[in-house]
N, C-alpha and C. Protein backbone atom coordinates (compact mmCIF):
# COMPACT_ATOMS: atom_id res chain seq x y z
N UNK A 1 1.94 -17.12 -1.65
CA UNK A 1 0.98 -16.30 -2.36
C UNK A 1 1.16 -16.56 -3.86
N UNK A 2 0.00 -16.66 -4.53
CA UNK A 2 0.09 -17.17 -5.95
C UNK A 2 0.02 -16.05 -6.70
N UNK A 3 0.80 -15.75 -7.85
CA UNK A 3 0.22 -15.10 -8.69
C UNK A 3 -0.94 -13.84 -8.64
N UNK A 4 -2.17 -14.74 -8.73
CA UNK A 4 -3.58 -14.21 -9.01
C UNK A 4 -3.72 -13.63 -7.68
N UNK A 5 -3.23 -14.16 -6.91
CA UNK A 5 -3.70 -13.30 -5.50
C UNK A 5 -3.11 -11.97 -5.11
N UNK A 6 -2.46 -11.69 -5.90
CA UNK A 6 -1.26 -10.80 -5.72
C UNK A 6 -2.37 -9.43 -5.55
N UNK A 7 -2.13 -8.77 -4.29
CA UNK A 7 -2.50 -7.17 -4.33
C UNK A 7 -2.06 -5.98 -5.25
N UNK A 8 -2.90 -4.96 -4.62
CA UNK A 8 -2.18 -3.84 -5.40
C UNK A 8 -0.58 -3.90 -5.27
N UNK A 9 0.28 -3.49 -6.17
CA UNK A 9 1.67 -3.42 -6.06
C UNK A 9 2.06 -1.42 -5.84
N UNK A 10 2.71 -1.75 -4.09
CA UNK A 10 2.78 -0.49 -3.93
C UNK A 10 3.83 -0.03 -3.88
N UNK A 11 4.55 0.99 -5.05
CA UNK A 11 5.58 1.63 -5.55
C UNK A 11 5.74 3.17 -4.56
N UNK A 12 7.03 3.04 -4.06
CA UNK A 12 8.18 4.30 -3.73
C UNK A 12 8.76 5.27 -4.87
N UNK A 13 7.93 6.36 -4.56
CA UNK A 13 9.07 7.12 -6.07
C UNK A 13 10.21 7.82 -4.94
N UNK A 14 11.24 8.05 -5.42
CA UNK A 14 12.43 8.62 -5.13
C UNK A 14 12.99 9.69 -6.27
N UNK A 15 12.14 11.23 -5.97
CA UNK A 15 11.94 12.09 -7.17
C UNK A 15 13.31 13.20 -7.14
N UNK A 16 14.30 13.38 -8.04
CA UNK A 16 15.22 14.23 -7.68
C UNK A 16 14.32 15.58 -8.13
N UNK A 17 15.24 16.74 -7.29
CA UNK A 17 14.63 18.19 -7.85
C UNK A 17 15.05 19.14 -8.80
N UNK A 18 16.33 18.21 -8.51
CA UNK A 18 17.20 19.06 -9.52
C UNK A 18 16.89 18.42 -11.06
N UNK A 19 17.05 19.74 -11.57
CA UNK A 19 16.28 19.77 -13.06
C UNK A 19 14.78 19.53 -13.04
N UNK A 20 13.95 20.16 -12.13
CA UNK A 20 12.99 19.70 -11.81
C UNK A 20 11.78 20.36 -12.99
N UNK A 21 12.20 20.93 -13.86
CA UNK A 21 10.79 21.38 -15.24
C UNK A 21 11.10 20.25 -15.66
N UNK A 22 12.19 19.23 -15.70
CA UNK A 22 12.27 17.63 -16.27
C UNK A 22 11.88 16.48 -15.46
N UNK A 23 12.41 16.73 -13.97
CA UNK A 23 11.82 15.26 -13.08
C UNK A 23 10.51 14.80 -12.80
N UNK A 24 9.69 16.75 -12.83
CA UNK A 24 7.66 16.90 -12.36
C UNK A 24 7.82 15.65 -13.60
N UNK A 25 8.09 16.01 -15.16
CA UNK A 25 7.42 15.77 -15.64
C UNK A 25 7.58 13.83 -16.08
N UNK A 26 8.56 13.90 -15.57
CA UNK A 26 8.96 12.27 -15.57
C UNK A 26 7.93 11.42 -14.33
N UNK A 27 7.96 12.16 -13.27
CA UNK A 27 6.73 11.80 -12.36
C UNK A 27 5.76 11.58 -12.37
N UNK A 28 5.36 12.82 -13.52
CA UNK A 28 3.46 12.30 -13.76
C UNK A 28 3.60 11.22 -14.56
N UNK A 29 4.51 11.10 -15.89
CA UNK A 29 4.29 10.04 -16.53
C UNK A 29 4.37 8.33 -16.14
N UNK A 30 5.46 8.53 -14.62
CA UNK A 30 5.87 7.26 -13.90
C UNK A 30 4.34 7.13 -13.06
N UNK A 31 3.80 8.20 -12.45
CA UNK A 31 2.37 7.61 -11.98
C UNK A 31 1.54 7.38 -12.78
N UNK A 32 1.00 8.18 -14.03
CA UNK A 32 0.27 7.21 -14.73
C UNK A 32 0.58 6.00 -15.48
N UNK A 33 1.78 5.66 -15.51
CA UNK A 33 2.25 4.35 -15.84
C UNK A 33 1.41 3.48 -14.76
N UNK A 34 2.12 3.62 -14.13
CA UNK A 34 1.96 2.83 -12.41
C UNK A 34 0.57 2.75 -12.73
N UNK A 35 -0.73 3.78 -12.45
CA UNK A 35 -2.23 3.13 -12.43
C UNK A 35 -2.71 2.31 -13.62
N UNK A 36 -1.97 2.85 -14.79
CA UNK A 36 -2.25 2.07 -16.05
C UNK A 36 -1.87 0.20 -15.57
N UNK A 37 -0.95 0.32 -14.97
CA UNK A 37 -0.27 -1.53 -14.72
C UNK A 37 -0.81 -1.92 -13.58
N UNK A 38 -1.87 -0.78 -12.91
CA UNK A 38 -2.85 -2.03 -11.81
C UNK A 38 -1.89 -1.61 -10.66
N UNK A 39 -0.69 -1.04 -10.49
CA UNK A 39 0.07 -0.50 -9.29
C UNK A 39 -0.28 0.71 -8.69
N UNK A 40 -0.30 1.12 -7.24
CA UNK A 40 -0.27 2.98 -6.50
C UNK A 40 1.08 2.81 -5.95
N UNK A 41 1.44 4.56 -6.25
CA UNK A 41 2.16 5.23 -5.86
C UNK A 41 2.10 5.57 -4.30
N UNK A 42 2.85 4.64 -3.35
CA UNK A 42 1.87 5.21 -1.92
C UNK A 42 3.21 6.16 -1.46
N UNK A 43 3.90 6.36 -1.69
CA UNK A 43 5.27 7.05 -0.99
C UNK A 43 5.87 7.73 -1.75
N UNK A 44 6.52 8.83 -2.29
CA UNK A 44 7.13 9.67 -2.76
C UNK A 44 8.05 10.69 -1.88
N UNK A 45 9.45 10.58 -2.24
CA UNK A 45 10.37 11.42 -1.14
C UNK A 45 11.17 12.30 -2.19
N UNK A 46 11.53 13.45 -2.21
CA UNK A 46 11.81 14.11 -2.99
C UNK A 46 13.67 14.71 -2.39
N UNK A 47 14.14 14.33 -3.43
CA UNK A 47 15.71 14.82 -3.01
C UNK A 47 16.14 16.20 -3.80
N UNK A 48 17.14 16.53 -3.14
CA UNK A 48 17.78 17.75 -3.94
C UNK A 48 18.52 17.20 -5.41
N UNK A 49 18.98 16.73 -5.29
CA UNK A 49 19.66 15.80 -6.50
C UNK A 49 19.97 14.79 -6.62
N UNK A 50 19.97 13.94 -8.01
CA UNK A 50 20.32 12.51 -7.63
C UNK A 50 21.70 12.03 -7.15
N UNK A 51 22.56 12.44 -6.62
CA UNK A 51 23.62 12.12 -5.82
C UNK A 51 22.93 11.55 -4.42
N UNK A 52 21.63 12.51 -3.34
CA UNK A 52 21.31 12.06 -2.85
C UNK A 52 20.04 11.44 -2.68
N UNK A 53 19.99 10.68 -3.74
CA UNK A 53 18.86 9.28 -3.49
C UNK A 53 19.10 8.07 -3.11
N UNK A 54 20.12 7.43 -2.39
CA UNK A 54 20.34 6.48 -1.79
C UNK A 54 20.05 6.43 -0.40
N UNK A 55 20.19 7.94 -0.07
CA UNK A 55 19.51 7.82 1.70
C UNK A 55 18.11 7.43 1.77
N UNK A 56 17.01 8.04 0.44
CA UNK A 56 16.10 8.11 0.43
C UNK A 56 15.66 6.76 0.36
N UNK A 57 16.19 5.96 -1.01
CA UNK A 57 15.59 4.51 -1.01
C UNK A 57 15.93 4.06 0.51
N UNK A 58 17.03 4.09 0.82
CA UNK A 58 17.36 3.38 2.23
C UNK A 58 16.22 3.50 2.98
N UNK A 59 15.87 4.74 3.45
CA UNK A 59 14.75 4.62 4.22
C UNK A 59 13.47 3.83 3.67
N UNK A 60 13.26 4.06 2.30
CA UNK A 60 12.11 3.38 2.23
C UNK A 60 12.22 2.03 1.98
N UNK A 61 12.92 1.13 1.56
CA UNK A 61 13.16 -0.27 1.21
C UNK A 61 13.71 -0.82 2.75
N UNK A 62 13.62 -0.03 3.76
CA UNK A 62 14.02 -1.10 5.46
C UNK A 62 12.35 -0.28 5.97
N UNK A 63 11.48 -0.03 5.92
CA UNK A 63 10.53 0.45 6.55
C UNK A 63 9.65 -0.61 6.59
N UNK A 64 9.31 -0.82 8.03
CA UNK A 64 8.83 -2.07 8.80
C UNK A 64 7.30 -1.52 9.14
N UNK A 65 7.10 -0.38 8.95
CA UNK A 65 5.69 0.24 9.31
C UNK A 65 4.87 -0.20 8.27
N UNK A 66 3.62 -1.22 8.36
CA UNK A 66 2.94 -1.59 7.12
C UNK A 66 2.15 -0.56 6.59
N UNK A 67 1.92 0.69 7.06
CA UNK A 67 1.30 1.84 6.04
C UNK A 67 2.17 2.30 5.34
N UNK A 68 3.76 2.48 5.64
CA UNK A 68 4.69 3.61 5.27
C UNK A 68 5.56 2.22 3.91
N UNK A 69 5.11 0.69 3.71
CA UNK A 69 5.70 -0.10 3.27
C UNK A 69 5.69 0.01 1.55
N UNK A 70 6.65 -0.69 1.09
CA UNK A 70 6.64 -0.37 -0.52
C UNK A 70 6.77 -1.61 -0.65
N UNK A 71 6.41 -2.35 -2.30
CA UNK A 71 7.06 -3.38 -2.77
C UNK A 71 8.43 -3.24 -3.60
N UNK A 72 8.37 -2.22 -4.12
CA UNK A 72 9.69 -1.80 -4.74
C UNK A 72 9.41 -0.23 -4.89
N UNK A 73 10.75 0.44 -5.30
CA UNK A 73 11.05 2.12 -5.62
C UNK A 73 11.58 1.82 -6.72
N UNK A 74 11.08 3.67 -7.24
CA UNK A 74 11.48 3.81 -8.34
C UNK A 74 12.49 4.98 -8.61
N UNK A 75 13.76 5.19 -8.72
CA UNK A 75 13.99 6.64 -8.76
C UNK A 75 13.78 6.83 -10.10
N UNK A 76 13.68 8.44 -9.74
CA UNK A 76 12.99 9.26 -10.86
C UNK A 76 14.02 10.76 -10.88
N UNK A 77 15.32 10.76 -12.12
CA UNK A 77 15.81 11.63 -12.56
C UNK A 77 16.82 12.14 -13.35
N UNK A 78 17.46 12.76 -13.68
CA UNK A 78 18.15 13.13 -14.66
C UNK A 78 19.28 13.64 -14.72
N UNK A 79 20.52 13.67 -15.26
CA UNK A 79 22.35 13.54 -14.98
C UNK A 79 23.08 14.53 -16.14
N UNK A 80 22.50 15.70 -15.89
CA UNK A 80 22.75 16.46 -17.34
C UNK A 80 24.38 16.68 -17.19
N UNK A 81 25.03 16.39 -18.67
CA UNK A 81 26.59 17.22 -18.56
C UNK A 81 26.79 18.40 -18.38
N UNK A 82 28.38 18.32 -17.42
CA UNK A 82 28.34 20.14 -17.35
C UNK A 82 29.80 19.80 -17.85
N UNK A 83 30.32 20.86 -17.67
CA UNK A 83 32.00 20.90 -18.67
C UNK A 83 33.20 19.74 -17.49
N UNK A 84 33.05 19.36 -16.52
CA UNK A 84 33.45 17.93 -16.16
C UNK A 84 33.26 17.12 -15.78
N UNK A 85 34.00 15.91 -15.62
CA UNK A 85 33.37 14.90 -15.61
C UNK A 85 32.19 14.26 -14.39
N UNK A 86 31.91 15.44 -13.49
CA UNK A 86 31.29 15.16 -12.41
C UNK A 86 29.92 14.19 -12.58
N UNK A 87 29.56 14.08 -13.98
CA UNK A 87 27.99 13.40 -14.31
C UNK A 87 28.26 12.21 -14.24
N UNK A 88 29.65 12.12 -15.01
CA UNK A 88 29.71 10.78 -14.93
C UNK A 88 29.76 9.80 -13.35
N UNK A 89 30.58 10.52 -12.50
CA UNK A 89 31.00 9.93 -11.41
C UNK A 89 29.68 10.04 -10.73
N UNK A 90 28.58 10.58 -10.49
CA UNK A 90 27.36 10.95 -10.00
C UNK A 90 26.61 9.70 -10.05
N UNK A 91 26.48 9.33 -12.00
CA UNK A 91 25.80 8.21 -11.96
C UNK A 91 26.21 7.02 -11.98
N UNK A 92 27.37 7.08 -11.78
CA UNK A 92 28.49 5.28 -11.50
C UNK A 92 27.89 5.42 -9.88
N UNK A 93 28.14 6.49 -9.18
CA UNK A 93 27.59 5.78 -7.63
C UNK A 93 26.79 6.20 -7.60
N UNK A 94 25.61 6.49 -7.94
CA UNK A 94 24.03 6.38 -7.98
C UNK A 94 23.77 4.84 -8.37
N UNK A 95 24.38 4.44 -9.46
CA UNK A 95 23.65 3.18 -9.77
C UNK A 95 24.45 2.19 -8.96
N UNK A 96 25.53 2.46 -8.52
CA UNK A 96 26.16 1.58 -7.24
C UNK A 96 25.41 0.79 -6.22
N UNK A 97 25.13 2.38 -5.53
CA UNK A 97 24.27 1.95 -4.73
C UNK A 97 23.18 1.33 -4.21
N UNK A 98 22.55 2.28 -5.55
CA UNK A 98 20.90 1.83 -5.50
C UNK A 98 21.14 0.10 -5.23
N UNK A 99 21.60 -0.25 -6.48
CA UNK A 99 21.63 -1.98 -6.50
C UNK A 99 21.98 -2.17 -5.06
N UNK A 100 23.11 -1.80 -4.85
CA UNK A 100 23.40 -2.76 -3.15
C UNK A 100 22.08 -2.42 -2.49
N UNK A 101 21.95 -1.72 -2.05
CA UNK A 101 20.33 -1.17 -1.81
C UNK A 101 19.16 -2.66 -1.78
N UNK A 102 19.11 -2.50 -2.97
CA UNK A 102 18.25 -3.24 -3.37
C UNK A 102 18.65 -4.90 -3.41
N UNK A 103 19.74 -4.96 -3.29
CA UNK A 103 20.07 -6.75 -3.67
C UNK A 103 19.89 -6.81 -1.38
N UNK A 104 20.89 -5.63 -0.83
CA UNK A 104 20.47 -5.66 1.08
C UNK A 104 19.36 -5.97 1.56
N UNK A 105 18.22 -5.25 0.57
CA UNK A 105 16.98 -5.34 1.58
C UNK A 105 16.17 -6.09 0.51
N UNK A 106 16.26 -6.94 -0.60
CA UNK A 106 15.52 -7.92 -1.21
C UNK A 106 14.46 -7.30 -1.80
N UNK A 107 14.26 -5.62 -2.00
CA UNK A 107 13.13 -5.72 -2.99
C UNK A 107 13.93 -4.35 -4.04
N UNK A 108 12.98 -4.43 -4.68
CA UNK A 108 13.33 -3.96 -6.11
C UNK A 108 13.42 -2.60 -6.33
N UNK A 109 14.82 -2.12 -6.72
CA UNK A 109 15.05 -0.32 -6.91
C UNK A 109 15.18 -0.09 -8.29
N UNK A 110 14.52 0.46 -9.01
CA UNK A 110 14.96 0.85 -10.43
C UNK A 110 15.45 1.91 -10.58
N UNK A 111 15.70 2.10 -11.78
CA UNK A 111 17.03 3.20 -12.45
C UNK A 111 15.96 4.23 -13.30
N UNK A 112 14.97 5.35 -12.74
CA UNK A 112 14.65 5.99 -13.90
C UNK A 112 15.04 7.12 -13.66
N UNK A 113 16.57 7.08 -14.08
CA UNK A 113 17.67 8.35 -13.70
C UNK A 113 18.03 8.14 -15.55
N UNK A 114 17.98 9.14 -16.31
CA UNK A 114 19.07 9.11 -17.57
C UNK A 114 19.85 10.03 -17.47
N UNK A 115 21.31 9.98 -18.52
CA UNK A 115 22.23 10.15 -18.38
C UNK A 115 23.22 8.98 -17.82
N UNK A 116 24.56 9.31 -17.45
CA UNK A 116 25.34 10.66 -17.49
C UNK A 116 25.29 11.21 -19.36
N UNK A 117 26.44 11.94 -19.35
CA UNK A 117 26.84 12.74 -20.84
C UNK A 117 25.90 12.65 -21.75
N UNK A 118 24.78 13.78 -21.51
CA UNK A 118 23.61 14.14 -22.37
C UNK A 118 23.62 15.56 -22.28
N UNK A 119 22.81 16.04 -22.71
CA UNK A 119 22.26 17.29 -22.74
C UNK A 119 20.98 17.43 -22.62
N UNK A 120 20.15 18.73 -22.15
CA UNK A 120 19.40 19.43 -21.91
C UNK A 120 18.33 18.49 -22.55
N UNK A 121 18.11 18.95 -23.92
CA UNK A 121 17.31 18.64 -24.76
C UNK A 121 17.50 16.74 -24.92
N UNK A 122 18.47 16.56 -25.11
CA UNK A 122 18.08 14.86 -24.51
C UNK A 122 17.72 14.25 -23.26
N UNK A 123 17.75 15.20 -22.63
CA UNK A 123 17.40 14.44 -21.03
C UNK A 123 15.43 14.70 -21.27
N UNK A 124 15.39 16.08 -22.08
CA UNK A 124 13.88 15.95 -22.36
C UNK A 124 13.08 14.81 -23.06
N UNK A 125 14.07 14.77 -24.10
CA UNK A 125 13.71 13.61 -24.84
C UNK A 125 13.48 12.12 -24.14
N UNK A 126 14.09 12.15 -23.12
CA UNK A 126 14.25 10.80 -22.22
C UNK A 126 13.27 10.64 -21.35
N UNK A 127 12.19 11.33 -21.09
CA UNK A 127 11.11 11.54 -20.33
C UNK A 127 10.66 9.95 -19.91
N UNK A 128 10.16 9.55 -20.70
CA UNK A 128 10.06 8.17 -20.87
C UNK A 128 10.62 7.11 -20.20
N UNK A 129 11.86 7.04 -20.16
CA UNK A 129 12.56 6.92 -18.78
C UNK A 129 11.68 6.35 -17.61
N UNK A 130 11.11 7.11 -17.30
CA UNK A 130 10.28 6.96 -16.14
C UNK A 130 9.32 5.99 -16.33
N UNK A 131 8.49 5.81 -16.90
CA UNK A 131 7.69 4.61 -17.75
C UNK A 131 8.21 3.52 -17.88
N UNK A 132 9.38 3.02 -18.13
CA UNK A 132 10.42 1.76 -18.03
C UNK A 132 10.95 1.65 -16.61
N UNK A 133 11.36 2.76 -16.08
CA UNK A 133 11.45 2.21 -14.78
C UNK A 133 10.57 1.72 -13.82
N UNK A 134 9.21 2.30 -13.69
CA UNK A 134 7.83 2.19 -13.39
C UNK A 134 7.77 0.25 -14.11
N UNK A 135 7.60 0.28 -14.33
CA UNK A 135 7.24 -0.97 -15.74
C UNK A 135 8.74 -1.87 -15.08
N UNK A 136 9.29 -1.51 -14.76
CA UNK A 136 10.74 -2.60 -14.51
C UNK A 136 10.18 -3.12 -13.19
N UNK A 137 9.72 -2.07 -12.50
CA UNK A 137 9.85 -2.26 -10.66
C UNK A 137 8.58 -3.01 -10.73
N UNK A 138 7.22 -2.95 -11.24
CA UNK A 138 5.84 -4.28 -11.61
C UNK A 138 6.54 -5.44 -11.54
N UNK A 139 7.11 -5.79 -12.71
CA UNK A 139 7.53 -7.04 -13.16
C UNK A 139 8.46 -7.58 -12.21
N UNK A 140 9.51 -6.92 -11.68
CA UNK A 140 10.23 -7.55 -10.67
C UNK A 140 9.21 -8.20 -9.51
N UNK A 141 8.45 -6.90 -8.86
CA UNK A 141 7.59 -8.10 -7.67
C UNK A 141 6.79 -8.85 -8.15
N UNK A 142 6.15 -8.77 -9.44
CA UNK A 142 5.58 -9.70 -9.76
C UNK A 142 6.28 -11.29 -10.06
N UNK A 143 7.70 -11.54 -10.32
CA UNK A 143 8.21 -11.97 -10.63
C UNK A 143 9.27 -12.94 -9.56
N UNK A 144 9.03 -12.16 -8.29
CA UNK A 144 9.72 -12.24 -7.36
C UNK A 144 8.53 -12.94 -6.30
N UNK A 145 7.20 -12.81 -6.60
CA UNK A 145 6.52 -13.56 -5.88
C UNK A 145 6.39 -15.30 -5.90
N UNK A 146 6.28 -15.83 -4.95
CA UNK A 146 7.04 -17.36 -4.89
C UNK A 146 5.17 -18.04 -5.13
């Protein structure tokens, strides 16, 4: 498949809930990214927190059902500090995984998780986030097509 022939590119969000007056809003901005770059959002699975979004991509990056199929996921969320070091260790195996994840089943998982060691008001600030990850996971299948 060339290039130009390339279909819609159909993106997995993987939305955490926790901190969720911050993740809604990282979501809308990751879907209108996504229609702005010519990509749909066909799948969205929503976790309690990002500790558990690796089950979630799992399921969606091995799904053999061509309605339920993605070209790549995106997670979508945020790693606020609390007084120990638990953020940190959260997002060392969040981003662990995801990758093995993604290098196992050959298509593309992005990182629109910020943090660890931020705060409140910077994780707001980081909204955006989501928009680069959106924008990472395009270019990979596009990039990845032979």
């Amino acid at each position: 498949m060339e290039k130009e022939d390339l279909e819609e590119i159909k993106l997995g969000f993987v939305v955490s809930e926790f901190h969720r007056d911050i993740t809604h809003q990282m979501e809308i901005l990751g879907r209108e990214h996504a229609a702005f770059l010519g990509a749909k959002v066909t799948r969205t699975l929503y976790t309690p927190g990002t500790f558990d979004m690796p089950l979630a991509v799992k399921k969606m990056v091995s799904e053999n059902d061509k309605e339920k199929e993605v070209d790549a996921v995106v997670t979508l969320g945020c790693i606020i500090e609390g007084t120990t070091e638990h953020d940190e260790m959260i997002a060392s195996q969040l981003t662990r995984k995801i990758m093995d994840l993604s290098l196992e089943y050959g298509k593309p998982v992005t990182l629109g998780v910020s943090g660890p060691g931020m705060t409140r008001l910077e994780a707001q600030e980081r909204i955006d986030y989501a928009k680069r990850a959106v924008e990472a996971a395009v270019k990979m299948v596009q990039r990845l097509v032979v």
